[in-house]
N, C-alpha and C. Protein backbone atom coordinates (compact mmCIF):
# COMPACT_ATOMS: atom_id res chain seq x y z
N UNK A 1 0.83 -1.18 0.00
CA UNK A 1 0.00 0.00 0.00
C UNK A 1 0.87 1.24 0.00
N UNK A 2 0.19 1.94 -0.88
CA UNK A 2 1.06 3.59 -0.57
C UNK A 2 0.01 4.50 -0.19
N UNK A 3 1.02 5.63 0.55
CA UNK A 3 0.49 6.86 1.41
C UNK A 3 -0.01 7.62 0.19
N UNK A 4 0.61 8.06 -1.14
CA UNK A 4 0.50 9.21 -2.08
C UNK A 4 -0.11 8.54 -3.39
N UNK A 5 -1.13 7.84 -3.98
CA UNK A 5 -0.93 7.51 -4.79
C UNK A 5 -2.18 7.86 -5.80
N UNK A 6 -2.41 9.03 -5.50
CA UNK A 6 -3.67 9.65 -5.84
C UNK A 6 -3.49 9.95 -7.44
N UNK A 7 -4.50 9.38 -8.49
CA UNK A 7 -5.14 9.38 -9.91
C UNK A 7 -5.95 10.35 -10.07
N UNK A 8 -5.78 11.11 -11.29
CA UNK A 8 -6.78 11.96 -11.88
C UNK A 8 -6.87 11.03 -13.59
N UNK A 9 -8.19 11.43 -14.12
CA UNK A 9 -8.29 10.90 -15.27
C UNK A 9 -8.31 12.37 -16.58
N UNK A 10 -7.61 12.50 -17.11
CA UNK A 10 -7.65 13.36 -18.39
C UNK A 10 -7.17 12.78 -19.62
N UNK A 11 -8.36 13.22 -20.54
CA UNK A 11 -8.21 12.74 -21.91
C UNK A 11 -8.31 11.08 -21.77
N UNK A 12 -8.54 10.42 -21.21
CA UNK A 12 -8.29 8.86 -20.80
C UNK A 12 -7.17 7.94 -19.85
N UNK A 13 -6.53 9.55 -19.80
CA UNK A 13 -4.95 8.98 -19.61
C UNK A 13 -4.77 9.08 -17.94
N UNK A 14 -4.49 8.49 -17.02
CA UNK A 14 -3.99 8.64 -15.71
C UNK A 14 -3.18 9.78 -15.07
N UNK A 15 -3.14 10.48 -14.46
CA UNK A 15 -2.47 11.14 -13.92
C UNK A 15 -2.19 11.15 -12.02
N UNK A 16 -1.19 11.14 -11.96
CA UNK A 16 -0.88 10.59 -10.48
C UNK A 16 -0.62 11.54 -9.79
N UNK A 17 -1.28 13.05 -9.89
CA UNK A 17 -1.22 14.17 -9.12
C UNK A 17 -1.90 14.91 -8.37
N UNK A 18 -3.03 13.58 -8.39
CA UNK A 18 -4.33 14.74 -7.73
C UNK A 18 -4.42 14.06 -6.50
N UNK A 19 -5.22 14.66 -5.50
CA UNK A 19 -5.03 14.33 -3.94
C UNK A 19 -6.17 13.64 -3.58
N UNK A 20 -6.44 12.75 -3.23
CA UNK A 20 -6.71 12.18 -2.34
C UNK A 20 -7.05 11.54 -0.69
N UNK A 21 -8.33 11.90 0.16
CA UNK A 21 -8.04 11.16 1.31
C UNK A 21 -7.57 10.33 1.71
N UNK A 22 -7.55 8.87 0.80
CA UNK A 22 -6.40 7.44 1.17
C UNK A 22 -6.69 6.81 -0.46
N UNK A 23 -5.54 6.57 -0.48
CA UNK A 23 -4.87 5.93 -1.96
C UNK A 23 -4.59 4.89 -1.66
N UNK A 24 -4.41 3.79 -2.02
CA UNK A 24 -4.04 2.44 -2.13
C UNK A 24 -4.19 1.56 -3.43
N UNK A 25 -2.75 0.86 -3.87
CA UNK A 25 -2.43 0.20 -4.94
C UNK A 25 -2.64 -1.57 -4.48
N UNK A 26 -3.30 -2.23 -5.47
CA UNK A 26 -3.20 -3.58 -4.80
C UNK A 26 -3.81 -4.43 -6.30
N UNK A 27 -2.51 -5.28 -6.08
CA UNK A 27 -2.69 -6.12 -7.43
C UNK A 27 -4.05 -7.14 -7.56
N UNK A 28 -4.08 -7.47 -8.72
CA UNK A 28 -4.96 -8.07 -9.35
C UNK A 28 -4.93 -9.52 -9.20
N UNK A 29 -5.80 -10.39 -8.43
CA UNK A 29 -5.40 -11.72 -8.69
C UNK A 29 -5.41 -12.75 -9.05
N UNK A 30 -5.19 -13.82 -9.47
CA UNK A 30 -5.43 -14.65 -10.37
C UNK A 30 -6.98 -15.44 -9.76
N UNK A 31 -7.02 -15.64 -8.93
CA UNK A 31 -8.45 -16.11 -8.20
C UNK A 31 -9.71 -14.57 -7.92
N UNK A 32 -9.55 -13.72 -8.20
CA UNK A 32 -9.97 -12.54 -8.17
C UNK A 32 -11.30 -12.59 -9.37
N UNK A 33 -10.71 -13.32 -10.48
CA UNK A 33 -12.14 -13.28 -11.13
C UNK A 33 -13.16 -14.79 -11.58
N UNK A 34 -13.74 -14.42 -12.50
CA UNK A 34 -14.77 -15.21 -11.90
C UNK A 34 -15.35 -16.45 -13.62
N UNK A 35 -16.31 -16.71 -13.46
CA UNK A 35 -16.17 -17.63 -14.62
C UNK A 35 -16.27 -17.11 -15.96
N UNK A 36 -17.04 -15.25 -15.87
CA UNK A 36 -16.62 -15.15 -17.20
C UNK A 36 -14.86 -13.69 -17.25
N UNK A 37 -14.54 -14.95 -16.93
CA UNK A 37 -12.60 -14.30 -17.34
C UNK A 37 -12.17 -12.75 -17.04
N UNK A 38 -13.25 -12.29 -15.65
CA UNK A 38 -13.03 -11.07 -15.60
C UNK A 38 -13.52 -10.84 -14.06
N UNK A 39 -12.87 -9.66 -12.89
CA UNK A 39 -12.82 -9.67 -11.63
C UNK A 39 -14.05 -9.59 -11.36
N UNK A 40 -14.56 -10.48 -10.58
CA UNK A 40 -15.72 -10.87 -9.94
C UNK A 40 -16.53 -9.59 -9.22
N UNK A 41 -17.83 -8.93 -9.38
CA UNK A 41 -18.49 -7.68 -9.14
C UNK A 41 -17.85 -7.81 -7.37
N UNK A 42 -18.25 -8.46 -7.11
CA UNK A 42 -18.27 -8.23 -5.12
C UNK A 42 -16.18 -8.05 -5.05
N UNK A 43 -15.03 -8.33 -5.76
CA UNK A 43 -14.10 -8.07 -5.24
C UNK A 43 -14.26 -6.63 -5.36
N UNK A 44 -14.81 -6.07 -6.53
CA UNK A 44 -14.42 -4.06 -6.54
C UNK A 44 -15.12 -4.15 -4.92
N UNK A 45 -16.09 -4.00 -3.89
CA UNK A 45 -16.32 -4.15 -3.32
C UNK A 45 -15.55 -4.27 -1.79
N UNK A 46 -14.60 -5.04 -2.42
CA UNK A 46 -13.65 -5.49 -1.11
C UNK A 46 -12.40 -4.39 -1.02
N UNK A 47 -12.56 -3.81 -2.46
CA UNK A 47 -11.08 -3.24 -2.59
C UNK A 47 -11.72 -1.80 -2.39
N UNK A 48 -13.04 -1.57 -2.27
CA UNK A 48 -13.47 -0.35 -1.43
C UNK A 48 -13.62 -0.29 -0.03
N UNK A 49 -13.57 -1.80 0.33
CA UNK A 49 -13.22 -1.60 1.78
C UNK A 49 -12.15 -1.81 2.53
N UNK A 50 -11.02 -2.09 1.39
CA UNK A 50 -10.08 -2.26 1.69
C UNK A 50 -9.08 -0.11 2.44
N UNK A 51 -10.34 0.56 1.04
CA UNK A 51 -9.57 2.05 0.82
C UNK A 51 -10.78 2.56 2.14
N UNK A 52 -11.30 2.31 2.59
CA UNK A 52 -12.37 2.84 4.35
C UNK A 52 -11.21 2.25 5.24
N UNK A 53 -10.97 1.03 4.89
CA UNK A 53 -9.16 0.67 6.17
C UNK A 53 -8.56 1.56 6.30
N UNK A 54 -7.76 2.04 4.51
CA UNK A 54 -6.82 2.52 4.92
C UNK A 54 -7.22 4.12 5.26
N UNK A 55 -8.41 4.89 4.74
CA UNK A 55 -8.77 5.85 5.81
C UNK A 55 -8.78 6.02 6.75
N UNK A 56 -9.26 5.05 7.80
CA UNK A 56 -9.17 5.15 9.28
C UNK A 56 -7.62 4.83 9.98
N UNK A 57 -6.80 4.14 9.02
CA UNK A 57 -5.44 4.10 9.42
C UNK A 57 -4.71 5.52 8.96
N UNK A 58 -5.10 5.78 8.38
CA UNK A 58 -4.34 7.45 7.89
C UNK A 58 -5.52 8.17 9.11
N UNK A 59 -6.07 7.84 9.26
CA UNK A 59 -6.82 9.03 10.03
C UNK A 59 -6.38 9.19 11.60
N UNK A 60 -5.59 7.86 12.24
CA UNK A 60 -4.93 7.34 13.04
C UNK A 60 -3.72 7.12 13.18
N UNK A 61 -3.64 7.87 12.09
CA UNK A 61 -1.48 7.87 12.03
C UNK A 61 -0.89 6.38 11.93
N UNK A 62 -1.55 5.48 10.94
CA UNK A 62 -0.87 4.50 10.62
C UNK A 62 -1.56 2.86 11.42
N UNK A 63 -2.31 3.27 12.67
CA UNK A 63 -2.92 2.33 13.40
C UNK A 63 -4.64 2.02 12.94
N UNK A 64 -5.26 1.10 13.38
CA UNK A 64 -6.70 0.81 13.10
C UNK A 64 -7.23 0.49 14.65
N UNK A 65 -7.33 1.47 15.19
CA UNK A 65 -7.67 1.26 16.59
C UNK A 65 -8.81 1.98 17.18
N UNK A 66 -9.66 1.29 17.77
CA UNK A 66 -11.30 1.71 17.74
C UNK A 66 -11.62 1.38 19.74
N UNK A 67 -12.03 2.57 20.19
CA UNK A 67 -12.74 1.95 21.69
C UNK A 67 -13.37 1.80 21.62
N UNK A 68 -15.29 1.74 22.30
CA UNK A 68 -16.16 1.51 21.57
C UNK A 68 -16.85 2.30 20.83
N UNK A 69 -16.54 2.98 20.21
CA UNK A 69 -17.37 3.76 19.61
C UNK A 69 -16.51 3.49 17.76
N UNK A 70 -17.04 2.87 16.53
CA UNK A 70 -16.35 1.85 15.81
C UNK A 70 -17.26 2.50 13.80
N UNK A 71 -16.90 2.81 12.82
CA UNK A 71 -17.49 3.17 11.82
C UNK A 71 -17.80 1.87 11.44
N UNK A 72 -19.47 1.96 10.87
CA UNK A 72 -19.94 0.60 10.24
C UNK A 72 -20.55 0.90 8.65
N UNK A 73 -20.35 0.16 7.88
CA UNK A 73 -20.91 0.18 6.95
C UNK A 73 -22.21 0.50 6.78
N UNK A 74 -22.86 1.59 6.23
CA UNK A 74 -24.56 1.50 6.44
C UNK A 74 -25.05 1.32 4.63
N UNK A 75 -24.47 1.88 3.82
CA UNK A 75 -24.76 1.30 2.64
C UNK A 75 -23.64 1.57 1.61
N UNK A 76 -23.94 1.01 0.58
CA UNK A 76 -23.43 0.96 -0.93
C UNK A 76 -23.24 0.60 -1.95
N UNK A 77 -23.34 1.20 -3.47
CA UNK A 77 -22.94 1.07 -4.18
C UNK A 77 -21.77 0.90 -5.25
N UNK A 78 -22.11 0.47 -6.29
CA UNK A 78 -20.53 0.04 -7.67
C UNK A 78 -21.72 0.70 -8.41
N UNK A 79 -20.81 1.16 -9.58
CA UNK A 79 -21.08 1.36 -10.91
C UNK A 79 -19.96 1.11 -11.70
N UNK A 80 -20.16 -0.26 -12.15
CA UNK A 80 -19.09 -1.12 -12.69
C UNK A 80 -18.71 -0.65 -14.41
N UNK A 81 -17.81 -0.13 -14.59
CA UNK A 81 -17.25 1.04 -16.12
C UNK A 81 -16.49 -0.31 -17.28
N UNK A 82 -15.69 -1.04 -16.80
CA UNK A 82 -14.66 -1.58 -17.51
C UNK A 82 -14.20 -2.32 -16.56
N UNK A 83 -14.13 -3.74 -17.48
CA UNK A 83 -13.95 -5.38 -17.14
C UNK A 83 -12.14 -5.27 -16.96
N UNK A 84 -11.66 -5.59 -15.23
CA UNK A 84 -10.80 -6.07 -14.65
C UNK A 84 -10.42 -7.26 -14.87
N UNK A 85 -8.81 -7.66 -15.46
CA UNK A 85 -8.43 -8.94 -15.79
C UNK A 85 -7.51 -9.27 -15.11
N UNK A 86 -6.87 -10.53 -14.36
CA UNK A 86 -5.57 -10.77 -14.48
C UNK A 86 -4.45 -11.14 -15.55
N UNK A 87 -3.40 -9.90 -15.45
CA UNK A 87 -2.72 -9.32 -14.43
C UNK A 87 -3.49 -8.25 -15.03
N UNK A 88 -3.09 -7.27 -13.41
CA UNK A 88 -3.19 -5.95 -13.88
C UNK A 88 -3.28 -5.35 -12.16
N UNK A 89 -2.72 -3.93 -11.63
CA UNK A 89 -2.90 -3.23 -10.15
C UNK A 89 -4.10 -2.56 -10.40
N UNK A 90 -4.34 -2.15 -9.63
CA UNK A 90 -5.71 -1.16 -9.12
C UNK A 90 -5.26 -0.20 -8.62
N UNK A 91 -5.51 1.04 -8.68
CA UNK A 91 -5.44 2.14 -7.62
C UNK A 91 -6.85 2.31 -7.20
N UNK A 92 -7.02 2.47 -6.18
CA UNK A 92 -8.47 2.97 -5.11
C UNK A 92 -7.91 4.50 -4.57
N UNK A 93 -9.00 5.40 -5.31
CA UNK A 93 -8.70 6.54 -4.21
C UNK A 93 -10.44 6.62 -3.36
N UNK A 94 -10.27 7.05 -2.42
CA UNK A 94 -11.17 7.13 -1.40
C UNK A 94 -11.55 8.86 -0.86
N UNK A 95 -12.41 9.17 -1.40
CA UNK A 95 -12.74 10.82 -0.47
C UNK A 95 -13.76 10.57 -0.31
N UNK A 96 -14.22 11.93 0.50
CA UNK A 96 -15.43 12.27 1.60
C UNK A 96 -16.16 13.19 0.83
N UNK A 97 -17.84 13.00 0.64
CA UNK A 97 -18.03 13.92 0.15
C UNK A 97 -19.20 14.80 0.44
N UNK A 98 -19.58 14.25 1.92
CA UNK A 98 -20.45 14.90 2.71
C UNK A 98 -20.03 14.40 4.35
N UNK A 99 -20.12 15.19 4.85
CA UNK A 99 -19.98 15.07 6.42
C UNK A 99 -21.19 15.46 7.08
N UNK A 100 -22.16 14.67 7.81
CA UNK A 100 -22.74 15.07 8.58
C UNK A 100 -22.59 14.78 9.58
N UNK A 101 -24.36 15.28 10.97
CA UNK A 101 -23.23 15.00 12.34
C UNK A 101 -23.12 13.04 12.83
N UNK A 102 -23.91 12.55 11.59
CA UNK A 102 -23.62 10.91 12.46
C UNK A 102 -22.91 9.87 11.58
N UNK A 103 -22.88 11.10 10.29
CA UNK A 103 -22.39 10.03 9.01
C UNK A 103 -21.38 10.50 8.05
N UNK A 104 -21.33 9.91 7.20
CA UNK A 104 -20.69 10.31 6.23
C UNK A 104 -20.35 9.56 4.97
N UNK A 105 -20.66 10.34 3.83
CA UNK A 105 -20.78 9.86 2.26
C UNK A 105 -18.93 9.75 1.80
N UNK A 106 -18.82 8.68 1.46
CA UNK A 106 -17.93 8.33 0.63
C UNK A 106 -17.89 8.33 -0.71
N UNK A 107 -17.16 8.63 -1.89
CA UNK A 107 -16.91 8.28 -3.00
C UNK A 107 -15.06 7.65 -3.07
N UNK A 108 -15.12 6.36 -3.72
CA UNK A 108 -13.97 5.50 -4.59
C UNK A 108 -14.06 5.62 -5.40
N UNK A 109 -13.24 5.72 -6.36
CA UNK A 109 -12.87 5.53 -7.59
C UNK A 109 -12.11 4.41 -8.07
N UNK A 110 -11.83 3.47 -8.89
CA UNK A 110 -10.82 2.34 -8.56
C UNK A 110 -10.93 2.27 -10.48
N UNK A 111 -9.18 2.35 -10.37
CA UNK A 111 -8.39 2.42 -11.76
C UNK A 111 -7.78 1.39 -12.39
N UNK A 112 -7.72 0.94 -13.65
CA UNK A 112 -6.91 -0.13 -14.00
C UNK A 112 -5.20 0.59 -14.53
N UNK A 113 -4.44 0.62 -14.30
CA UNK A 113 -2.94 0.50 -14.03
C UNK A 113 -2.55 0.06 -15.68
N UNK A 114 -3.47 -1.24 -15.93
CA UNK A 114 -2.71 -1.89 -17.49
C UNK A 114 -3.60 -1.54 -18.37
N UNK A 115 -4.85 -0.85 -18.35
CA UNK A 115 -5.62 -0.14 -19.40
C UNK A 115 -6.03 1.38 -18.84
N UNK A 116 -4.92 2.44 -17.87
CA UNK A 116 -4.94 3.10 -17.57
C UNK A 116 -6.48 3.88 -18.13
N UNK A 117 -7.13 3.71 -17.57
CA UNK A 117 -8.44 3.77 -17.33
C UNK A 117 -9.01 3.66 -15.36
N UNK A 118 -10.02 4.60 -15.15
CA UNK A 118 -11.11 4.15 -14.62
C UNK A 118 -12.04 2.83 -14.66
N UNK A 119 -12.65 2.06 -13.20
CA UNK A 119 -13.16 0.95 -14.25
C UNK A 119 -14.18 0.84 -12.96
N UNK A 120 -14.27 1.38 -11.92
CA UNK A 120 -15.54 1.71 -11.23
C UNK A 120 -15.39 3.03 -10.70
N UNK A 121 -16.86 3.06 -10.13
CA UNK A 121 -16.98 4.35 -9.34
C UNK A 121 -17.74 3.65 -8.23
N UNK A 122 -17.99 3.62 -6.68
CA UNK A 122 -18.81 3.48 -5.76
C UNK A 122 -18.36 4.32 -5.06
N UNK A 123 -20.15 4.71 -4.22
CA UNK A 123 -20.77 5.38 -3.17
C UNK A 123 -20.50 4.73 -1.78
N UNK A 124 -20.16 5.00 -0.73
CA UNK A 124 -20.77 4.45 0.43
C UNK A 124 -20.94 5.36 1.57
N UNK A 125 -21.79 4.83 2.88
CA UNK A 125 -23.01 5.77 3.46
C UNK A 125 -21.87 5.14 5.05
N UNK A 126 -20.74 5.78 5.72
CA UNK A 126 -20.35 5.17 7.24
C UNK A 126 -21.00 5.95 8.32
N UNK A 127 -21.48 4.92 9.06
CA UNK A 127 -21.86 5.45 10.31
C UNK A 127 -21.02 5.67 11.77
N UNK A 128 -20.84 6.26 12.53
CA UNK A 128 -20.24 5.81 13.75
C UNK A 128 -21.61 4.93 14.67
N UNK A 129 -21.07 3.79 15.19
CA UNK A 129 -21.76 3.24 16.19
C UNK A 129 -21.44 2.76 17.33
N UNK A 130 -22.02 2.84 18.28
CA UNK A 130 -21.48 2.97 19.93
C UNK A 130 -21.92 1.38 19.93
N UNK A 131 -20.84 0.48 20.77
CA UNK A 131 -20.74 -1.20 21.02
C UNK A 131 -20.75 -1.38 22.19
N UNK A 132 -21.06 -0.56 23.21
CA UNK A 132 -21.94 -0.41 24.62
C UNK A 132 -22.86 -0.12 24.51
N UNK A 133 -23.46 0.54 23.69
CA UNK A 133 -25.02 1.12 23.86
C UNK A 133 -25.95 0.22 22.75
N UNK A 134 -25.26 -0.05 21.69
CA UNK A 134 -25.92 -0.51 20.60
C UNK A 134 -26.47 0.21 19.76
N UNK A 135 -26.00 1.27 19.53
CA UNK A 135 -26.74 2.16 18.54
C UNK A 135 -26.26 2.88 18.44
N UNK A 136 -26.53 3.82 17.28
CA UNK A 136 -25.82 4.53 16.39
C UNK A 136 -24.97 6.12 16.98
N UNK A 137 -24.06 6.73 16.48
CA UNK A 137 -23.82 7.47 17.83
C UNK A 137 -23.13 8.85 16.57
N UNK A 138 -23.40 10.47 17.02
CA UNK A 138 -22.77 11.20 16.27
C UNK A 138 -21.05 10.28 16.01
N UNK A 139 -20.68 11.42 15.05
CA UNK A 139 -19.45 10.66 14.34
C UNK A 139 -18.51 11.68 16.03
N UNK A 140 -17.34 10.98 15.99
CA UNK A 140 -16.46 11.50 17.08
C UNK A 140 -15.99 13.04 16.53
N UNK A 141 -15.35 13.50 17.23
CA UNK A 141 -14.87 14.75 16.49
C UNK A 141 -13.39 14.76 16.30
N UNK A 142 -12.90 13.67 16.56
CA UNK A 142 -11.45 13.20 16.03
C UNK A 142 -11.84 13.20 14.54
N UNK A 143 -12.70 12.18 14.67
CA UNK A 143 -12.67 11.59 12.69
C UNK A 143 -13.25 13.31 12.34
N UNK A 144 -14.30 13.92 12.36
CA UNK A 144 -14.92 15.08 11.90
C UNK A 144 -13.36 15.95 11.54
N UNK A 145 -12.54 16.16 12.42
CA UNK A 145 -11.72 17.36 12.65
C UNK A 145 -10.24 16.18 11.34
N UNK A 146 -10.11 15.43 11.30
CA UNK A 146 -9.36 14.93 10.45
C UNK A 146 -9.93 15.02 9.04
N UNK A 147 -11.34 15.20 8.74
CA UNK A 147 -11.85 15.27 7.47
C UNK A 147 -11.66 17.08 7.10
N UNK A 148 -12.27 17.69 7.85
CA UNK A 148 -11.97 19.07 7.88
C UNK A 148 -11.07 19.71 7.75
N UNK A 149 -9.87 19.09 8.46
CA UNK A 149 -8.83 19.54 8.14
C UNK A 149 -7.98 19.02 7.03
N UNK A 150 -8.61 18.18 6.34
CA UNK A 150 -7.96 17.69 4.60
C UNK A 150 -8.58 18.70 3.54
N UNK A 151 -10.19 18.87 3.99
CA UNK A 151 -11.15 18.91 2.69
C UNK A 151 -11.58 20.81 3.05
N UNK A 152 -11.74 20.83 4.27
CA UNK A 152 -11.78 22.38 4.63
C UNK A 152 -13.55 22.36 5.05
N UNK A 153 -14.11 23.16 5.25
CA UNK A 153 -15.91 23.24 5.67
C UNK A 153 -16.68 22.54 4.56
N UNK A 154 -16.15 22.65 3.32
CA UNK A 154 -17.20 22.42 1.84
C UNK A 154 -17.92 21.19 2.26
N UNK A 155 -17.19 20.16 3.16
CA UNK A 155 -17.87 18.87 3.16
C UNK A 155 -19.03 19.00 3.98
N UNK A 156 -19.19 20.06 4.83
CA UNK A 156 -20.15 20.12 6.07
C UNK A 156 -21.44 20.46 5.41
N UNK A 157 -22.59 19.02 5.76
CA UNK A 157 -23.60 19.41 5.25
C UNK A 157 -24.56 19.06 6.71
């Protein structure tokens, strides 16, 4: 995984200069796809939750460490662009694109490397939830004040 590895798309072509909340590169694998010769819909999936990891580890200075109060998946989508083969890397970039006070909207992007292309886009909806109480709980203001201070107020809805 890398810290910097943020994709922009122009003219078709990749560009590795635009910023990103968490970037992460991760190859393609030979069991990755599926019977028709191409990466199986639910791995893009995994490799978006692979880039919510590495958010909360960048958001934590490198650790994944939760007391009880823990972000859960509450929903999401793929909008699947262009068929993933082995071989080939992925880049996942991961931003924020609404902050409210209990949640927060994600957008991924996830790139093919060997047909330097885009080849999904997904949405997802994290909640903070309290694992003493059982239920859902504003977001902390650690995570709030780490988004804010990447993205600036625009995200505050």
């Amino acid at each position: 995984m890398s810290d910097c590895i943020n994709v922009q798309i122009k003219d078709n072509m990749i560009d590795y200069n635009s910023n990103s909340y968490a970037s992460l590169e991760l190859p393609v694998q030979w069991g990755d796809m599926d019977a028709a010769k191409h990466v199986n819909n639910t791995i893009y999936l995994r490799w978006m939750e692979s880039a919510r990891i590495e958010m909360f580890q960048k958001m934590h200075k490198g650790e994944f460490v939760f007391k009880n109060i823990v972000p859960i998946l509450a929903w999401q989508d793929c909008k699947y662009i262009f068929p993933v083969t082995f071989p080939d890397i992925v880049i996942i970039n991961l931003d924020i694109i609404e902050l409210l006070e209990d949640r927060v909207l994600c957008e991924g992007k996830i790139y093919s490397k060997k047909h330097k292309r885009i080849v999904a886009i997904s949405k997802s909806l994290l909640m903070a939830y309290d694992m003493e109480e059982l239920k859902k709980h504003p977001f902390p203001e650690t995570w709030r004040k780490s988004f804010i201070d990447f993205y600036g107020e625009s995200i505050l809805k």
